[in-house]
C-alpha atoms as a PDB file:
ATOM      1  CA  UNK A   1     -18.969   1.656  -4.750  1.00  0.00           C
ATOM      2  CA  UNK A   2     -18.965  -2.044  -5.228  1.00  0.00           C
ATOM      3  CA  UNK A   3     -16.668  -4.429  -3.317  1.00  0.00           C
ATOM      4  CA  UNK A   4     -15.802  -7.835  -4.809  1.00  0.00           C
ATOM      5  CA  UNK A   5     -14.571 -10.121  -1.293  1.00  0.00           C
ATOM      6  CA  UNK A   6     -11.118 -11.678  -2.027  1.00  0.00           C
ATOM      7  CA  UNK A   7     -12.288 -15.436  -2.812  1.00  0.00           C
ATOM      8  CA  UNK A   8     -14.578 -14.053  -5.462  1.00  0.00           C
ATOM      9  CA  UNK A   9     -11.643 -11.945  -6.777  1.00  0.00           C
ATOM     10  CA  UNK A  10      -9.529 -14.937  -7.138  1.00  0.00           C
ATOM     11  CA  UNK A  11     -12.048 -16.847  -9.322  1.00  0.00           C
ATOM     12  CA  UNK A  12     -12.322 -13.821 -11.446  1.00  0.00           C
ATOM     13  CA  UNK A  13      -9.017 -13.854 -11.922  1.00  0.00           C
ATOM     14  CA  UNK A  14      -8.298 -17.343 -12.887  1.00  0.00           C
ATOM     15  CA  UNK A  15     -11.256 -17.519 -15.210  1.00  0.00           C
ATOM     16  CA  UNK A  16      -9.892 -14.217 -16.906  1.00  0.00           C
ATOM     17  CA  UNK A  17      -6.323 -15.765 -17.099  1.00  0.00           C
ATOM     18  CA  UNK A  18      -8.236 -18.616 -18.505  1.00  0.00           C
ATOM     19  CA  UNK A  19     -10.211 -16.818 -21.360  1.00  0.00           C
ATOM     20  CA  UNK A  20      -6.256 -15.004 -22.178  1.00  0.00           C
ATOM     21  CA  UNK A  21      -5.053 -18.325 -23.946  1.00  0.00           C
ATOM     22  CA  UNK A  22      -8.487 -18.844 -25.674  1.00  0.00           C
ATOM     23  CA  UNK A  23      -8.011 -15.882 -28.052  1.00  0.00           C
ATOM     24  CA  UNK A  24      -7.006 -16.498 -32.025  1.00  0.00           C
ATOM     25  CA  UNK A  25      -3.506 -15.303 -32.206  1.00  0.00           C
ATOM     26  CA  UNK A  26      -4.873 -12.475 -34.027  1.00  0.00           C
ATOM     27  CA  UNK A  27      -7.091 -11.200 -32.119  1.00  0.00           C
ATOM     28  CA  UNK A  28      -4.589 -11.065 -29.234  1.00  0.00           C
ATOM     29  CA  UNK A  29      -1.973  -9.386 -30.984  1.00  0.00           C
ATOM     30  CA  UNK A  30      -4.734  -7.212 -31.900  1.00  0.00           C
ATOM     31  CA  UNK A  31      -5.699  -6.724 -28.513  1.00  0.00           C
ATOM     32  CA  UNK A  32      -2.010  -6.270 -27.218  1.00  0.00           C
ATOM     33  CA  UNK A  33      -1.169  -3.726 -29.837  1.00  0.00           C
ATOM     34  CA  UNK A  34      -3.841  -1.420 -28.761  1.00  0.00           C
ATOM     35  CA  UNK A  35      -2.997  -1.756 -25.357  1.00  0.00           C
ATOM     36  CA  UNK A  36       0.845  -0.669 -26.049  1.00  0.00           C
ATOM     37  CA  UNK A  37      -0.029   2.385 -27.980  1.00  0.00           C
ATOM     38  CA  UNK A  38      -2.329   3.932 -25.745  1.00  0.00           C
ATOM     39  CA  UNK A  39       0.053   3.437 -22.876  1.00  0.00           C
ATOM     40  CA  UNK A  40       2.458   4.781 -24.328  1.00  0.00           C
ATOM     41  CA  UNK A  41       0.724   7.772 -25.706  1.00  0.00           C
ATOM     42  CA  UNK A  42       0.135   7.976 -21.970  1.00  0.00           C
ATOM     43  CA  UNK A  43       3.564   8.113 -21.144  1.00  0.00           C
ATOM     44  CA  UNK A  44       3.795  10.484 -24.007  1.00  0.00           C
ATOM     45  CA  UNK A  45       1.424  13.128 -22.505  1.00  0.00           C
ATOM     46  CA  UNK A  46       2.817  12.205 -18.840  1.00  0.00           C
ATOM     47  CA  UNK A  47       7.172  12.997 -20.029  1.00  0.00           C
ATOM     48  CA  UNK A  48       5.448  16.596 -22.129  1.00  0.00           C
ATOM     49  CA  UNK A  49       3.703  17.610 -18.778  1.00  0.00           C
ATOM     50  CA  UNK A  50       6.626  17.168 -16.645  1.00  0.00           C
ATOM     51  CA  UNK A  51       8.737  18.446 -19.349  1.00  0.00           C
ATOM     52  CA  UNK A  52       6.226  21.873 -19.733  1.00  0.00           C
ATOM     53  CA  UNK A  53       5.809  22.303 -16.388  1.00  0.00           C
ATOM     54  CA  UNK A  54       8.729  21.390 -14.348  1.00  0.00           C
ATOM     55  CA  UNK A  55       6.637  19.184 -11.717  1.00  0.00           C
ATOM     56  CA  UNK A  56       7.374  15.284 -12.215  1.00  0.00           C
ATOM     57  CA  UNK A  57       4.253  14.684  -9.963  1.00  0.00           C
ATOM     58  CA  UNK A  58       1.802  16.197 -12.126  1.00  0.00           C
ATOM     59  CA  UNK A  59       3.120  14.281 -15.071  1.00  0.00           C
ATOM     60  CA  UNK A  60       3.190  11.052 -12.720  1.00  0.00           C
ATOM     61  CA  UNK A  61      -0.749  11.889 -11.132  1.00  0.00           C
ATOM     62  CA  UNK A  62      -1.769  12.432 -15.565  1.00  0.00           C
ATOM     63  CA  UNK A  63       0.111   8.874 -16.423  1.00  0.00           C
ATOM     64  CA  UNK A  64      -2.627   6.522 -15.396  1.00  0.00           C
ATOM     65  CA  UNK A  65      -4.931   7.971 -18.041  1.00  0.00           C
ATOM     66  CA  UNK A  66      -3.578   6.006 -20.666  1.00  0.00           C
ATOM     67  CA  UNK A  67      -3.458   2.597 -18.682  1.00  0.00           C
ATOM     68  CA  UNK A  68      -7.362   3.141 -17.488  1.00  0.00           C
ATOM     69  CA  UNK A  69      -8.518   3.810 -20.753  1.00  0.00           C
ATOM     70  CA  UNK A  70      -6.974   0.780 -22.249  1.00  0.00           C
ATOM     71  CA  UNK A  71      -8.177  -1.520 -19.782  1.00  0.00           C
ATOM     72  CA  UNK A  72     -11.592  -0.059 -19.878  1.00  0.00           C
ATOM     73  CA  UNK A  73     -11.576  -0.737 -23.538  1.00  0.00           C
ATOM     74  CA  UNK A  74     -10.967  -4.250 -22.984  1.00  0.00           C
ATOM     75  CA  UNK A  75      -7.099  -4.686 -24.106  1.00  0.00           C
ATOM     76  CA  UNK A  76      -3.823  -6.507 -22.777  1.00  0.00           C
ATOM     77  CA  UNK A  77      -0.377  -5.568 -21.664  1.00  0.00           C
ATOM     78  CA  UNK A  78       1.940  -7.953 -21.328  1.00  0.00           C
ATOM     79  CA  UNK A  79       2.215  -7.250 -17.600  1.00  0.00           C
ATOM     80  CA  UNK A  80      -0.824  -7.983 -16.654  1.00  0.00           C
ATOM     81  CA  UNK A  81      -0.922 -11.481 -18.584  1.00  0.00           C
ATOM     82  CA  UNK A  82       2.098 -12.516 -16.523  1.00  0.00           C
ATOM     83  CA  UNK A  83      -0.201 -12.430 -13.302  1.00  0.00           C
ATOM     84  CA  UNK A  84      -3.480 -13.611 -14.690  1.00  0.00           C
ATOM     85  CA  UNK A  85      -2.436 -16.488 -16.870  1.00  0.00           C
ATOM     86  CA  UNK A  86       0.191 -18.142 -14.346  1.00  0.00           C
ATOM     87  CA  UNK A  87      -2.316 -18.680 -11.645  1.00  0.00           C
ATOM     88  CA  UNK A  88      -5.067 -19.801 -14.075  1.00  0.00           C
ATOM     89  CA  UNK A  89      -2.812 -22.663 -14.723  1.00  0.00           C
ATOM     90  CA  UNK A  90      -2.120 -23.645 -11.491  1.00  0.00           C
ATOM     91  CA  UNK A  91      -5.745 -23.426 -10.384  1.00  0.00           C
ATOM     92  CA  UNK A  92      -5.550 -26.129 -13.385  1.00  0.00           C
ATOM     93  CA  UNK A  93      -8.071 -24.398 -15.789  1.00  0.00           C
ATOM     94  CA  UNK A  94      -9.234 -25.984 -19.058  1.00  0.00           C
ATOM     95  CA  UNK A  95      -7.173 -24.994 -21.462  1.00  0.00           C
ATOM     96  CA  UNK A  96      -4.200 -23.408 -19.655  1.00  0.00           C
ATOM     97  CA  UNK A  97      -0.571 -25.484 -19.807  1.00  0.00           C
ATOM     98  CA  UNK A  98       2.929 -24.089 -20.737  1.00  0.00           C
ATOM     99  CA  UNK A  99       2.370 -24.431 -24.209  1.00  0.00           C
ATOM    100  CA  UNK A 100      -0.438 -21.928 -24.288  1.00  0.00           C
ATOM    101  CA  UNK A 101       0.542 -19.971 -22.024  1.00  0.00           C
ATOM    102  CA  UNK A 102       4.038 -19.475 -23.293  1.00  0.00           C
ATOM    103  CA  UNK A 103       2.495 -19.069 -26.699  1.00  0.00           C
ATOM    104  CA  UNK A 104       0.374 -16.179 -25.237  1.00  0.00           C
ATOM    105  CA  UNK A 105       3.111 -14.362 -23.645  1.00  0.00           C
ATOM    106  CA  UNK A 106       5.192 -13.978 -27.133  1.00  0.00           C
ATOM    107  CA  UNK A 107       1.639 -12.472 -28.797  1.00  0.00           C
ATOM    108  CA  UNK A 108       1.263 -10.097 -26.119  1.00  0.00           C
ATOM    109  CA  UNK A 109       5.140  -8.888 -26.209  1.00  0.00           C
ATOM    110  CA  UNK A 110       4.824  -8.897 -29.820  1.00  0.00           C
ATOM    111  CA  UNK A 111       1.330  -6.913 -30.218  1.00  0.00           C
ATOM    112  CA  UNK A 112       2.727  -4.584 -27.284  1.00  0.00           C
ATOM    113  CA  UNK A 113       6.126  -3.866 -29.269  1.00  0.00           C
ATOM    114  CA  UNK A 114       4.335  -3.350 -32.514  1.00  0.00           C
ATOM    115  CA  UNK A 115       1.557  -0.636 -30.797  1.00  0.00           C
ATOM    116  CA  UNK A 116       4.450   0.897 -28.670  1.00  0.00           C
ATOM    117  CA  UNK A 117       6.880   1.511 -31.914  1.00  0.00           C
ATOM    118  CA  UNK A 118       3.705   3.079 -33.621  1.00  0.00           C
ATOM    119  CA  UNK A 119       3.768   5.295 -31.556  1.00  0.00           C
ATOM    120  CA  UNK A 120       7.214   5.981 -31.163  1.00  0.00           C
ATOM    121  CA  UNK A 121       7.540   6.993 -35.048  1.00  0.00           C
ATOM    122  CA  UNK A 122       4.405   9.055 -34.704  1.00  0.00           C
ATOM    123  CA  UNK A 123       6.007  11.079 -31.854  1.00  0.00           C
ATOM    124  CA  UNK A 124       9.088  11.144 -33.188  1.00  0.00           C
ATOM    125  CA  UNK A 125       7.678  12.936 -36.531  1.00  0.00           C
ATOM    126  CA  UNK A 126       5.409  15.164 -34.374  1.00  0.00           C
ATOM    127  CA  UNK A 127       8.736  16.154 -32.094  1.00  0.00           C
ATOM    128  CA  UNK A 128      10.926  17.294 -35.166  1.00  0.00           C
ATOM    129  CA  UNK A 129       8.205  17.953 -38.265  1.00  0.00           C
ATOM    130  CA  UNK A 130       9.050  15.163 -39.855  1.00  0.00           C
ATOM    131  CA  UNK A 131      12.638  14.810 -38.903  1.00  0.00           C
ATOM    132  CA  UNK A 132      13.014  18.292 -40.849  1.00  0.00           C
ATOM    133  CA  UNK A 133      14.260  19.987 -37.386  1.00  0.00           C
ATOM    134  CA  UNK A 134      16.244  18.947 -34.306  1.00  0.00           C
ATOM    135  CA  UNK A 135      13.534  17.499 -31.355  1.00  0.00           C
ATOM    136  CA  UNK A 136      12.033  19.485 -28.984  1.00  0.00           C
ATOM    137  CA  UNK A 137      12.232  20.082 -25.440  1.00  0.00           C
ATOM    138  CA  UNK A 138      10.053  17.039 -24.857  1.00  0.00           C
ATOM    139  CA  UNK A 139      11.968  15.091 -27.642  1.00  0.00           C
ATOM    140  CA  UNK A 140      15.300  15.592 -26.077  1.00  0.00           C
ATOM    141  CA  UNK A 141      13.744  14.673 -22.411  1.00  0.00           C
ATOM    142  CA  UNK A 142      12.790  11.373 -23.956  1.00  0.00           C
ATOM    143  CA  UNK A 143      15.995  10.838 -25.529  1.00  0.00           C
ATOM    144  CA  UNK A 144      17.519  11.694 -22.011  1.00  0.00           C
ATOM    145  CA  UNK A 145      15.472   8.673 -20.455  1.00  0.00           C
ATOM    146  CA  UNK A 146      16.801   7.040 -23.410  1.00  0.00           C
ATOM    147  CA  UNK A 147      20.525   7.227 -22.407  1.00  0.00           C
ATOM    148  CA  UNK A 148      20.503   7.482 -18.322  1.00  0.00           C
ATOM    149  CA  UNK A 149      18.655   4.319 -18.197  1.00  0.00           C
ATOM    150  CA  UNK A 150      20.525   2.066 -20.703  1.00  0.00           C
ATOM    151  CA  UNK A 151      24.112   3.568 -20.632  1.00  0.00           C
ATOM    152  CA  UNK A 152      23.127   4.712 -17.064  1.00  0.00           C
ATOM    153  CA  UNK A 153      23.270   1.474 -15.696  1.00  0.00           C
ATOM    154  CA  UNK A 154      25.837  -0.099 -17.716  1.00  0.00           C
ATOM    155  CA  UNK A 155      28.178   2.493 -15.873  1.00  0.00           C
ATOM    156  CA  UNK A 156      27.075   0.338 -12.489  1.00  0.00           C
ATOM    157  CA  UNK A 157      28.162  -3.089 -14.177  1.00  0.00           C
ATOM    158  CA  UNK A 158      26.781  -6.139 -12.066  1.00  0.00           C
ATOM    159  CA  UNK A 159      25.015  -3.344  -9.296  1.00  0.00           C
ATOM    160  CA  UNK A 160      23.320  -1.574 -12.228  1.00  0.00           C
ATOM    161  CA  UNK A 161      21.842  -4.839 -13.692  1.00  0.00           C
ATOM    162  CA  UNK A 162      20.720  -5.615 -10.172  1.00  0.00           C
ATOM    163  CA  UNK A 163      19.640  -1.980  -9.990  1.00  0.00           C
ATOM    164  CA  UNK A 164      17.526  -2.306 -13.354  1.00  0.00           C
ATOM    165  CA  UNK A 165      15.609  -6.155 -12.617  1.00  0.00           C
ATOM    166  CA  UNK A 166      14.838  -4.771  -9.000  1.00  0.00           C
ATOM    167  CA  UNK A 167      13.131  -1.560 -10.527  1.00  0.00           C
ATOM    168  CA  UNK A 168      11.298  -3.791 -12.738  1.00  0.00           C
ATOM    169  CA  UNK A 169      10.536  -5.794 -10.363  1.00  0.00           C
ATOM    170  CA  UNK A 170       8.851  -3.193  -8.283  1.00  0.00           C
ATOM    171  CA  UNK A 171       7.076  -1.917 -11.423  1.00  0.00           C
ATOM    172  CA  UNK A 172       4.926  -4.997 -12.016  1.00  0.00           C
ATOM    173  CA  UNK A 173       4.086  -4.978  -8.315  1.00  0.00           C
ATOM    174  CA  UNK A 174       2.172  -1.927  -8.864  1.00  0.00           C
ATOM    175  CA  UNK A 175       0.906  -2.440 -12.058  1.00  0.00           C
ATOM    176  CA  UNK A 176      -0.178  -6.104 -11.526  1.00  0.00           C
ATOM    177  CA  UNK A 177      -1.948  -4.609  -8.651  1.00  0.00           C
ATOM    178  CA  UNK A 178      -3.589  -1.893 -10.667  1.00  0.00           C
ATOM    179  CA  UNK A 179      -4.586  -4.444 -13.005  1.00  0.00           C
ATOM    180  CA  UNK A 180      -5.865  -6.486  -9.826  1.00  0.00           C
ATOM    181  CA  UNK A 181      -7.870  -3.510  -8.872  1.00  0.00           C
ATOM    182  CA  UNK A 182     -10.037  -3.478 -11.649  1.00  0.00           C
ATOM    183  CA  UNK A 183     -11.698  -6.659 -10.635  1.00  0.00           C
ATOM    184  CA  UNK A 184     -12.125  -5.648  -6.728  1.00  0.00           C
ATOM    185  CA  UNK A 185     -15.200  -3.407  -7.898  1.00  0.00           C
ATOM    186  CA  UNK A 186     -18.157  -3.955 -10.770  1.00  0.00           C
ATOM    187  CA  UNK A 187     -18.697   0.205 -11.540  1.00  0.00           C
ATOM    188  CA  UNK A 188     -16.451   2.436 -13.447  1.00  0.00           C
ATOM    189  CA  UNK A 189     -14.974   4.796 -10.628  1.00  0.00           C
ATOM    190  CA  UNK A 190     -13.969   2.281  -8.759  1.00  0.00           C
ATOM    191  CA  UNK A 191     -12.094   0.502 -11.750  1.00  0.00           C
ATOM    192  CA  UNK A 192     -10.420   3.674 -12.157  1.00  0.00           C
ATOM    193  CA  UNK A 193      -9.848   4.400  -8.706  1.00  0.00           C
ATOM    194  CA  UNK A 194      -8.243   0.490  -8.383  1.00  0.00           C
ATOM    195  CA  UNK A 195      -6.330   1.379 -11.577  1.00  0.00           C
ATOM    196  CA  UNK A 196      -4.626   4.785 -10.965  1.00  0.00           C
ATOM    197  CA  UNK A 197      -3.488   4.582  -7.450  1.00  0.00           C
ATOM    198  CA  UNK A 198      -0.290   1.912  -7.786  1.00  0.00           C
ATOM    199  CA  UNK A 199       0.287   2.871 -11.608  1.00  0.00           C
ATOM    200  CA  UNK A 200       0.623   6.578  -9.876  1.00  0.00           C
ATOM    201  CA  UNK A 201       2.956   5.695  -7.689  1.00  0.00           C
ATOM    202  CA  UNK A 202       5.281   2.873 -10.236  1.00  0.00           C
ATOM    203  CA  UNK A 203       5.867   5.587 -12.622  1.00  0.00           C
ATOM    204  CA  UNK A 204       6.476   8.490 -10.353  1.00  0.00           C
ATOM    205  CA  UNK A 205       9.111   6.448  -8.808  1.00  0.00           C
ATOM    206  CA  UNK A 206      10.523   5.555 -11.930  1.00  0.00           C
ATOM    207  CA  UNK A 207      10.503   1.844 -11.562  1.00  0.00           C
ATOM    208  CA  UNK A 208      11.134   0.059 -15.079  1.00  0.00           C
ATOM    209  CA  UNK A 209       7.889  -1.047 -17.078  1.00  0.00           C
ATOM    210  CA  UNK A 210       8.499  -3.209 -20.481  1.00  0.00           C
ATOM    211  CA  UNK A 211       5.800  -1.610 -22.477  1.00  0.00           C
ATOM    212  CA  UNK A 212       6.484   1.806 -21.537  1.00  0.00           C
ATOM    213  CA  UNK A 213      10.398   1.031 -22.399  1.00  0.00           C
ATOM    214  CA  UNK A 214       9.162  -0.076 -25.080  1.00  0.00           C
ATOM    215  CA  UNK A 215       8.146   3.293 -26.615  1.00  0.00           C
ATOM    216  CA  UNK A 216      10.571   5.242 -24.540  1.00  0.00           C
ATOM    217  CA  UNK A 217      13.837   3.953 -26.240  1.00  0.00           C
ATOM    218  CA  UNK A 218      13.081   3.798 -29.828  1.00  0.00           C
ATOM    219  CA  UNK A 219      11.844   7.085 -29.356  1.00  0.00           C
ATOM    220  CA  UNK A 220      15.268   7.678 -28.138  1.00  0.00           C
ATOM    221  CA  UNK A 221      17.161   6.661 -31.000  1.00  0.00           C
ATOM    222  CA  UNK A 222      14.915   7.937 -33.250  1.00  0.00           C
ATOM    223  CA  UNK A 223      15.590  11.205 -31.783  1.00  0.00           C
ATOM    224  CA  UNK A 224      19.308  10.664 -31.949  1.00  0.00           C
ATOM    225  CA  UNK A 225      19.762   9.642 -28.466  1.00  0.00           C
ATOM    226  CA  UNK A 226      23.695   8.641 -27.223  1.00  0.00           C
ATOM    227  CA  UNK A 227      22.971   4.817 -27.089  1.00  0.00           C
ATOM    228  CA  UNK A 228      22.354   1.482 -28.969  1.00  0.00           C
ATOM    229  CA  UNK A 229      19.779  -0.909 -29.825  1.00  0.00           C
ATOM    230  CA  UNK A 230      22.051  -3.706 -28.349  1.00  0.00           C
ATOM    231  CA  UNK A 231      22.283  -1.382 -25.043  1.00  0.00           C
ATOM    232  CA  UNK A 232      18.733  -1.332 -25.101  1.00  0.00           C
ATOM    233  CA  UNK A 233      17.945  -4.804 -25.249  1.00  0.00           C
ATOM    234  CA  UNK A 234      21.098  -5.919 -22.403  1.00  0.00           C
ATOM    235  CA  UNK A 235      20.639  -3.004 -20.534  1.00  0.00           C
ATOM    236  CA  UNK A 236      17.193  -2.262 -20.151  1.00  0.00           C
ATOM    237  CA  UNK A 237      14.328  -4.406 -22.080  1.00  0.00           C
ATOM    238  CA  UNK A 238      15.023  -7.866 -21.864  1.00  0.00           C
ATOM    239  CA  UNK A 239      16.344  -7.661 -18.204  1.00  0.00           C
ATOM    240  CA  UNK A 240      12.685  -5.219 -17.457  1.00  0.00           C
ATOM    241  CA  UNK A 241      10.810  -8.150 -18.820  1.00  0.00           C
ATOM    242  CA  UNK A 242      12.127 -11.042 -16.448  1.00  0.00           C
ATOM    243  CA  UNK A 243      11.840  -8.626 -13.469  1.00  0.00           C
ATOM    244  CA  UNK A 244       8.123  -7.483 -14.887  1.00  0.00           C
ATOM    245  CA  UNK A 245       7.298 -11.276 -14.651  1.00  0.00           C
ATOM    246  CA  UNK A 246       8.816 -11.657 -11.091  1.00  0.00           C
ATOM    247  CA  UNK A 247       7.362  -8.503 -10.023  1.00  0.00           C
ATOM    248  CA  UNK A 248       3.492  -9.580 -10.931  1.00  0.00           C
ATOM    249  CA  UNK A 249       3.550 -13.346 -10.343  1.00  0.00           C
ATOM    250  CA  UNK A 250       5.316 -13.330  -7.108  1.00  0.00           C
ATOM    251  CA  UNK A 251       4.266 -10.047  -5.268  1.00  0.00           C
ATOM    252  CA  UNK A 252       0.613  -9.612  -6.468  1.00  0.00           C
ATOM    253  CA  UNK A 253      -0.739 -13.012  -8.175  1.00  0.00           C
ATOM    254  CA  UNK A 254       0.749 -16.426  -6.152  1.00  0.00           C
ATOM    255  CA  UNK A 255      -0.024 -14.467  -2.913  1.00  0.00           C
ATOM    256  CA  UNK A 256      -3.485 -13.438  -3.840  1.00  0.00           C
ATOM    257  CA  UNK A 257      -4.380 -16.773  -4.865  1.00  0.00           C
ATOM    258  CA  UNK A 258      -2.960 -18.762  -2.098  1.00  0.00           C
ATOM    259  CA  UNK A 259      -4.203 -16.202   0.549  1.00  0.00           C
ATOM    260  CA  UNK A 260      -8.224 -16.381  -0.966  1.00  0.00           C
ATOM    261  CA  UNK A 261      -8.778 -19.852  -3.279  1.00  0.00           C
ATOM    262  CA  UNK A 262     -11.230 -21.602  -2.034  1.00  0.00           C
ATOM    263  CA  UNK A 263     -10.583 -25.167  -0.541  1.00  0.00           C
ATOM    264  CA  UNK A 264     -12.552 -27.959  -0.738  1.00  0.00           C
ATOM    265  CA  UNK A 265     -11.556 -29.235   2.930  1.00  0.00           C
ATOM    266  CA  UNK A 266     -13.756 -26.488   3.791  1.00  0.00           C
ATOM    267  CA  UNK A 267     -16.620 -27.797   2.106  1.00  0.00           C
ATOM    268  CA  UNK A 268     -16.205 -31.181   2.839  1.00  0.00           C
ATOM    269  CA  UNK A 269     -15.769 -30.366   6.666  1.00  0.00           C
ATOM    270  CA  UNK A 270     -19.168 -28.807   6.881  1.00  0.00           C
ATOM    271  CA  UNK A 271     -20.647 -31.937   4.974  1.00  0.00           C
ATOM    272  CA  UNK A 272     -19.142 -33.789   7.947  1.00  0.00           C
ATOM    273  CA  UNK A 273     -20.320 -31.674  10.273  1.00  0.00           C
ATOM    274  CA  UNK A 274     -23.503 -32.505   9.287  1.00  0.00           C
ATOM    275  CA  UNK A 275     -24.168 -29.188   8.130  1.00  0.00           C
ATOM    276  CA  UNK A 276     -25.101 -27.835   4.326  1.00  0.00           C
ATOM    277  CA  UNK A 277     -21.791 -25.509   2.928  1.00  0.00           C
ATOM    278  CA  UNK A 278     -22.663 -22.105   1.527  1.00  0.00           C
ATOM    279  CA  UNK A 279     -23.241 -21.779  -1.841  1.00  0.00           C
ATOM    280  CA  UNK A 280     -19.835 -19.858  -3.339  1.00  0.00           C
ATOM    281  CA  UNK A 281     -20.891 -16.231  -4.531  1.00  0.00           C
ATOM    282  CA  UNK A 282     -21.873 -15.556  -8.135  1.00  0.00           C
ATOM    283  CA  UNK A 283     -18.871 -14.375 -10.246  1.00  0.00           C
ATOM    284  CA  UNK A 284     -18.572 -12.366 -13.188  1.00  0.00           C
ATOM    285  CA  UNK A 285     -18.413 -13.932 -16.001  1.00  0.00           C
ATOM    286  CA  UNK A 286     -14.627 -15.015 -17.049  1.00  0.00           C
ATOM    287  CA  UNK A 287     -13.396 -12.664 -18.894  1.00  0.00           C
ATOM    288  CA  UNK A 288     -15.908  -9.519 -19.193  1.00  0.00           C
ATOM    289  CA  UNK A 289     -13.952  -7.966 -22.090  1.00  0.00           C
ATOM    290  CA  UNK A 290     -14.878 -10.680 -24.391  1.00  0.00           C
ATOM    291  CA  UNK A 291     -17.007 -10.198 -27.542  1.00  0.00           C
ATOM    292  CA  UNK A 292     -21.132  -9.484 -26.468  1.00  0.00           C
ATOM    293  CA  UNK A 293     -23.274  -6.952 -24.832  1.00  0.00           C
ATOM    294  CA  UNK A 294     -25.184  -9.395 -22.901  1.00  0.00           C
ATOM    295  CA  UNK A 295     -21.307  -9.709 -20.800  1.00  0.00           C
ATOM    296  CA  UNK A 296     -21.047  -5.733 -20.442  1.00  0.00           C
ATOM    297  CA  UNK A 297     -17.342  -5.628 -21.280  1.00  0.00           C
ATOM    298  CA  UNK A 298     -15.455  -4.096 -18.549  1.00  0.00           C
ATOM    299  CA  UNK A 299     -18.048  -3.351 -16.095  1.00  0.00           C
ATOM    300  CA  UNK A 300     -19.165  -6.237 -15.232  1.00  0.00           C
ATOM    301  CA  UNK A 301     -16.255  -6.547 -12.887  1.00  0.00           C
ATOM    302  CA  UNK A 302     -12.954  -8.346 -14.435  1.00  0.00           C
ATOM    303  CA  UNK A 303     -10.498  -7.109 -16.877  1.00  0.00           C
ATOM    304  CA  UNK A 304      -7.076  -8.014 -17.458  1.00  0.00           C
END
């Protein structure tokens, strides 16, 4: 198995931040709706294992399938873009301001809330044929998340809110650092190695991710869970997005870069020296899921 050493993985990670703002808006709503419905029909599979079976691990240890796959097929979660695109702006790459970035972050939520609902009305219909029939064991599980984790806070007041951005907070710490793992290693087992360890453990602890949620709790009221779209959005999603973005930029992106960029005193230290500075490694190219066989999307070594 490949190892990529930490300087190189911050260059890969910048340039792939970089190559996020680049995209058409289009093609990354494109991207980021893809992304939220196979998650979610991950999270899907993982709640009707659990649910079947009675063991929250196994469902937890069968999650990660749908966050490997995506990644391996080159699309974005929001998530990830919070770490990647951040730190390509402050390692000041072309192209990469506020504007952009900003601009990139509303895509991604958008494409992500548009693949998550998909699927959400799709398992919805599949849970009661078509609304003909009350849900099933799943579908009333799902509702269940639904209600103990919008109305289940609000009970808390100002310790549940706390409660909420601190689980989300925790979430993205994993997650970013599954999506970090992908680019520690250039062949597939060890992207999905990387990959399912921390998403594992974020959603077997129940930590609060804004995708998933996404699918989760208008599954809920489709399925005639005992909350609102208002408690929802205050009481879950729009508090699970801030704490997403603290969670990855904070814990797993600022500390990675300013632990491994490379710094120029070094260089220009050896030149005084008197001595020639070693050439910086060859990285992959900056965003391997880009368009073109000749970059071999995924593999190569950097995703999102």
């Amino acid at each position: 198995m490949s190892y990529v050493q930490p300087a190189d993985l911050v260059d890969r990670l910048t340039a792939a931040g970089a190559s996020k703002v680049s995209y058409p808006a289009g093609v990354t709503v494109l991207r980021a709706s893809m992304a939220g419905a196979i998650l979610t029909l991950g999270a899907a599979f993982s709640v009707t294992v659990s649910t079947q079976t009675g063991e929250p691990l196994l469902g937890a240890l069968l999650f990660p399938v749908g966050f490997i796959l995506l990644y391996l097929m080159g699309f974005d979660l929001l998530t990830g873009v919070f770490t990647l695109v951040p730190i390509a702006w402050i390692a000041r790459k072309p192209g990469v301001s506020l504007g952009p970035m900003l601009r990139t972050w509303g895509l991604m939520f958008l494409g992500n809330l548009l693949g998550a609902f998909t699927v959400a009305v799709l398992m919805a219909i599949y849970f009661t044929y078509g609304f003909s029939s009350p849900p099933n064991a799943v579908g009333e599980a799902i509702a269940e998340i639904g209600h103990g984790r919008t109305v289940g806070y609000a009970d808390h007041g100002a310790a549940g809110m706390l409660t909420l951005f601190v689980r989300a907070v925790l979430c993205n710490w994993m997650v970013s650092t599954g999506v970090i793992g992908a680019f520690m290693t250039d062949d597939v087992l060890g992207k999905i190695a990387c990959m399912w360890m921390p998403v594992m453990l974020f959603f077997y602890m129940g930590f609060e991710h804004s995708i998933v949620n996404m699918f989760l709790f208008p599954s809920g009221l489709l399925l005639g869970a005992d909350f609102t779209l208002m408690d929802y959005l205050l009481w879950n999603e729009i508090p699970t997005v801030a704490g997403n973005l603290v969670g990855g930029l904070v814990f797993v992106g600022l500390p990675l870069y300013y632990a491994h960029r490379r710094r120029r005193s070094s260089a220009a230290d050896g030149a005084t020296a008197g001595t020639v500075p070693a050439a910086p490694a060859t990285t992959a190219p900056a965003d391997p899921s880009a368009d073109g066989p000749a970059e071999t999307p995924e593999l190569v070594g950097a995703t999102r």
